[in-house]
Protein backbone atom coordinates (compact mmCIF):
# COMPACT_ATOMS: atom_id res chain seq x y z
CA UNK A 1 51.14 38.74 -40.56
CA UNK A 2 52.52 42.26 -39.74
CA UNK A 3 55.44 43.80 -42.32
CA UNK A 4 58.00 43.32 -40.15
CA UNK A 5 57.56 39.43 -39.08
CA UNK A 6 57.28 38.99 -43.10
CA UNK A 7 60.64 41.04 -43.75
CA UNK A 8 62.31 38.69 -40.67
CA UNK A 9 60.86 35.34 -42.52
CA UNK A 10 61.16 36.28 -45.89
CA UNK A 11 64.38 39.62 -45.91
CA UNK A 12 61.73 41.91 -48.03
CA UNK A 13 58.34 42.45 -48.89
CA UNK A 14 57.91 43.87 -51.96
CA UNK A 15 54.24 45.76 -52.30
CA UNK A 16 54.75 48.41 -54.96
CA UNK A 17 55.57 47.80 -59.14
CA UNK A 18 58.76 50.51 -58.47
CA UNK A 19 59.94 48.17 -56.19
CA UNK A 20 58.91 45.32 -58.09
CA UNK A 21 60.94 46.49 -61.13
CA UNK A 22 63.82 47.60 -58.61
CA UNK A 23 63.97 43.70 -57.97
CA UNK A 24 65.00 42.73 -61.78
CA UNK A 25 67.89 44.80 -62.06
CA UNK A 26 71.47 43.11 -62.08
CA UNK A 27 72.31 44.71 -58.84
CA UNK A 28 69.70 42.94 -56.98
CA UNK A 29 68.93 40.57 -54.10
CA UNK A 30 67.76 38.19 -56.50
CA UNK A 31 71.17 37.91 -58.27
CA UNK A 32 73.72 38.28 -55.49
CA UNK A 33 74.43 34.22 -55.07
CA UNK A 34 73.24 34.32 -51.87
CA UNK A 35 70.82 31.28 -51.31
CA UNK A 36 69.19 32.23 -48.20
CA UNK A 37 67.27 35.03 -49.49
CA UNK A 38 63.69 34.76 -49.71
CA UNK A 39 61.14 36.89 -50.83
CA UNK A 40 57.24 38.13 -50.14
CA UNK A 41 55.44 39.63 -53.66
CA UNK A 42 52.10 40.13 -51.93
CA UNK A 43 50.27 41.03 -55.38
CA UNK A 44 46.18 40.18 -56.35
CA UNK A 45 46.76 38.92 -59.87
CA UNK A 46 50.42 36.52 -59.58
CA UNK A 47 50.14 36.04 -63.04
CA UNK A 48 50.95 39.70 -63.90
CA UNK A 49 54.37 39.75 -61.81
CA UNK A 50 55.23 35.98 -63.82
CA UNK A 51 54.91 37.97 -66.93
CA UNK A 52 56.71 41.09 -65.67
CA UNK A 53 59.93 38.66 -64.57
CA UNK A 54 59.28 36.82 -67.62
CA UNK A 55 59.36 40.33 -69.74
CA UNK A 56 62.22 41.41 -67.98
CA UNK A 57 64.68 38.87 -67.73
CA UNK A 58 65.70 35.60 -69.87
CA UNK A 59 63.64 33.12 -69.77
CA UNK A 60 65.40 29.81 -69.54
CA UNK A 61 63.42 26.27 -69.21
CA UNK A 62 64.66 23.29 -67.89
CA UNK A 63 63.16 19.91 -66.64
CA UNK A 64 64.11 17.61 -63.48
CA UNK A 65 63.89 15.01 -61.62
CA UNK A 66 62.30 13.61 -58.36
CA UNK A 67 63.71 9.94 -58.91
CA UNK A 68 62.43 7.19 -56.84
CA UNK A 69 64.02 3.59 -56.81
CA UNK A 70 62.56 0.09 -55.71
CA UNK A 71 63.74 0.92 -52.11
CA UNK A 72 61.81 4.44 -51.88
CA UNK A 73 64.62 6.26 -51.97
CA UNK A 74 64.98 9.32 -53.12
CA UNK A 75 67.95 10.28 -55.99
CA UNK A 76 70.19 13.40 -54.88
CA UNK A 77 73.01 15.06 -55.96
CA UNK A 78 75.45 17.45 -54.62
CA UNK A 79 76.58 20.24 -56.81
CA UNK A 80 78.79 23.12 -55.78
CA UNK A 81 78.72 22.27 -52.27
CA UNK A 82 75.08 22.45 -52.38
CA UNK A 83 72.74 19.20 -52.07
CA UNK A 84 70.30 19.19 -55.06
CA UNK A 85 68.09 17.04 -57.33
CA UNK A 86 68.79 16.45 -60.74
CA UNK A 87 67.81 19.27 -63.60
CA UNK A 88 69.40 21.03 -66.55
CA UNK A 89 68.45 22.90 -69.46
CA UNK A 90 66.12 22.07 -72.51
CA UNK A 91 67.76 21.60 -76.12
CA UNK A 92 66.12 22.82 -78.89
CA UNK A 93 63.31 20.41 -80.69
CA UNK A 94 62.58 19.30 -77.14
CA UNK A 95 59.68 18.30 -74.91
CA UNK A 96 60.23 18.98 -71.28
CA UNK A 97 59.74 15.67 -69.97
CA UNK A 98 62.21 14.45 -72.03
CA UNK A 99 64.79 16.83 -71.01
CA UNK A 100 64.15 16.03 -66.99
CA UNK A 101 64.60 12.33 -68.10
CA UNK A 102 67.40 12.79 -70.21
CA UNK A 103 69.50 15.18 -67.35
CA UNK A 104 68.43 13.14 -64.85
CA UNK A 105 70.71 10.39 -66.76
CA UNK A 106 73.50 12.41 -67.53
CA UNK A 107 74.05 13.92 -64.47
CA UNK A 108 73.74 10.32 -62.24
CA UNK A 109 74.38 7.89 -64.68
CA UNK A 110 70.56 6.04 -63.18
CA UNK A 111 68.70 4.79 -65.98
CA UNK A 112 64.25 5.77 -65.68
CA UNK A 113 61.74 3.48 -66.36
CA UNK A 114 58.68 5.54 -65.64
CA UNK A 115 58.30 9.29 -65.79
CA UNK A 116 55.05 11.42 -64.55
CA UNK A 117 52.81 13.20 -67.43
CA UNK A 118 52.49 15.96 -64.43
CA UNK A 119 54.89 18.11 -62.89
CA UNK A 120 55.48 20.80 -60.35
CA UNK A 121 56.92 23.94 -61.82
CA UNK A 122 59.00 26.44 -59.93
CA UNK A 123 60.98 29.13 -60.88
CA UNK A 124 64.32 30.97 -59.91
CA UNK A 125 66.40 34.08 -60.91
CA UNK A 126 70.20 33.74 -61.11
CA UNK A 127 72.96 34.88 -63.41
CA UNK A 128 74.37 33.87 -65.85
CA UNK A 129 77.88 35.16 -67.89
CA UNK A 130 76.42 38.64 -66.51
CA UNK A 131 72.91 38.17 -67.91
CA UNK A 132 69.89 37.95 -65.16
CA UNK A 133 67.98 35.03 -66.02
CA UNK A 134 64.69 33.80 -64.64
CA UNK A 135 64.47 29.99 -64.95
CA UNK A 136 61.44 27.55 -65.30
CA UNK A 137 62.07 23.77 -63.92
CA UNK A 138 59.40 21.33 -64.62
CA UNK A 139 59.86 18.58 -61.99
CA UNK A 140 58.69 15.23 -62.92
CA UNK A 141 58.40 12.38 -60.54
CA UNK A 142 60.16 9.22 -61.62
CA UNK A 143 61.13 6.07 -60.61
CA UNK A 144 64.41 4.37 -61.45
CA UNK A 145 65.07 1.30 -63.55
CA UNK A 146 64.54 -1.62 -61.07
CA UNK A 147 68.52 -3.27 -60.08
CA UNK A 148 71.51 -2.14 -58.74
CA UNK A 149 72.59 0.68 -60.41
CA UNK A 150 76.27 2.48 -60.82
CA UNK A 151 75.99 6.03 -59.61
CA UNK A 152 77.79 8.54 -62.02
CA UNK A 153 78.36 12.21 -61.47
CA UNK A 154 78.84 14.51 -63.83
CA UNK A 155 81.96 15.86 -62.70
CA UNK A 156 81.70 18.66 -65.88
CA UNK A 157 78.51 19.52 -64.23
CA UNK A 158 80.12 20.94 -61.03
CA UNK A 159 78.44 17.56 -59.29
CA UNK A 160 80.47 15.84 -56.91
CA UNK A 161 78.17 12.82 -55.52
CA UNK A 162 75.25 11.59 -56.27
CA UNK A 163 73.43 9.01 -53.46
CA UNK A 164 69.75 7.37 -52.69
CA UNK A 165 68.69 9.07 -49.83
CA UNK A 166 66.03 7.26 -47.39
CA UNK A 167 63.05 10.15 -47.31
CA UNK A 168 63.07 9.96 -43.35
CA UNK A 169 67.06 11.10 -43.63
CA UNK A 170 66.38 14.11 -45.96
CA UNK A 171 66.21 16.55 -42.76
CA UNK A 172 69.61 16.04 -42.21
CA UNK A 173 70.49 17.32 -45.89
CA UNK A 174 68.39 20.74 -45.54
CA UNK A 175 71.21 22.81 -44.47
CA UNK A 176 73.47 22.58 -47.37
CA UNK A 177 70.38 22.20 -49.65
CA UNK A 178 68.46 25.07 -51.51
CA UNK A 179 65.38 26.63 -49.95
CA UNK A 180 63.42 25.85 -53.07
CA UNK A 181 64.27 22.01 -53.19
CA UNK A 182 63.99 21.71 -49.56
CA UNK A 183 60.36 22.89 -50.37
CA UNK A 184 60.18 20.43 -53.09
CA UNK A 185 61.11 17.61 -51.26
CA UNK A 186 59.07 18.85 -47.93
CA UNK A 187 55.76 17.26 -49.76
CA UNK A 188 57.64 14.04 -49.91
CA UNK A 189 58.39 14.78 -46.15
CA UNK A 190 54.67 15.18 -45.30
CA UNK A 191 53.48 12.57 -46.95
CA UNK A 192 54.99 9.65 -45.00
């Protein structure tokens, strides 16, 4: 693909360490909010720019959900105006799966039965209280405690609802959804 249909898809393609460094400061695309931004690190090693963000910013982990009930529906949430799936931030002394299971709980109030040993990991920059922060989610796939559940948002959260989605409606949430859980969910997409 030529640079410019890259910079059109993706806003910038980054191809230099300068400009890869330029990218972690505070002033940056990757910490202005914005959620349409995407980015191209064309780079022969990606393991090497991992550890560079990693070096560079704090690293925060969290775990989340992709929560399944007896209907095949998919668990969402909608926090800050934004559709989403469940996730938050480990606690000290803990295993990731246990935090995904634990915030998936918290923030919707659905109890999980069963929770994947594997997991999809991504990983985005924000900030934070004026620190730039670089954030690993561990996604586990789950499925809900069989029964009618009561849905529960947690308000304190910045979540306002919290529904079952049927997978064959999740196109109509992409546009007030995040890029990277759009992707997420997209595998559950082609799959059907």
């Amino acid at each position: 693909m030529p640079d410019n249909e890259a910079e059109m898809l993706f806003g910038k393609v980054i191809k230099t360490e300068a400009e890869l460094l330029e990218l972690l400061q505070p002033s940056s695309v990757l910490f202005d909010g914005r959620s349409d931004v995407r980015l191209l690190i064309s780079v022969k090693e990606p393991s090497d720019v991992l550890a560079m963000f990693k070096h560079h910013l704090r690293l925060v982990y969290a775990g989340g959900g992709i929560v399944f009930n007896e209907h095949n529906q998919i668990l969402l949430i909608k926090r800050n105006g934004y559709w989403d799936l469940p996730k938050g931030k480990m606690e000290a002394g803990e295993v990731l799966r246990t935090t995904a299971i634990r915030e998936v709980q918290e923030e919707t109030g659905v109890q999980i039965e069963t929770a994947s040993e594997q997991n999809i990991v991504t990983f985005h920059c924000y900030k934070m209280k004026g620190e730039c922060c670089i954030k690993e989610t561990h996604w586990f796939e789950m499925t809900a405690t069989l029964g009618e559940q009561i849905l529960v948002p947690q308000t304190e959260e910045g979540i306002e609802r919290v529904c079952w989605a049927e997978i064959s409606d999740l196109p109509a949430f992409k546009e007030e959804m995040y890029p990277m859980v759009w992707s997420i969910l997209e595998a559950y997409l082609i799959a059907l």
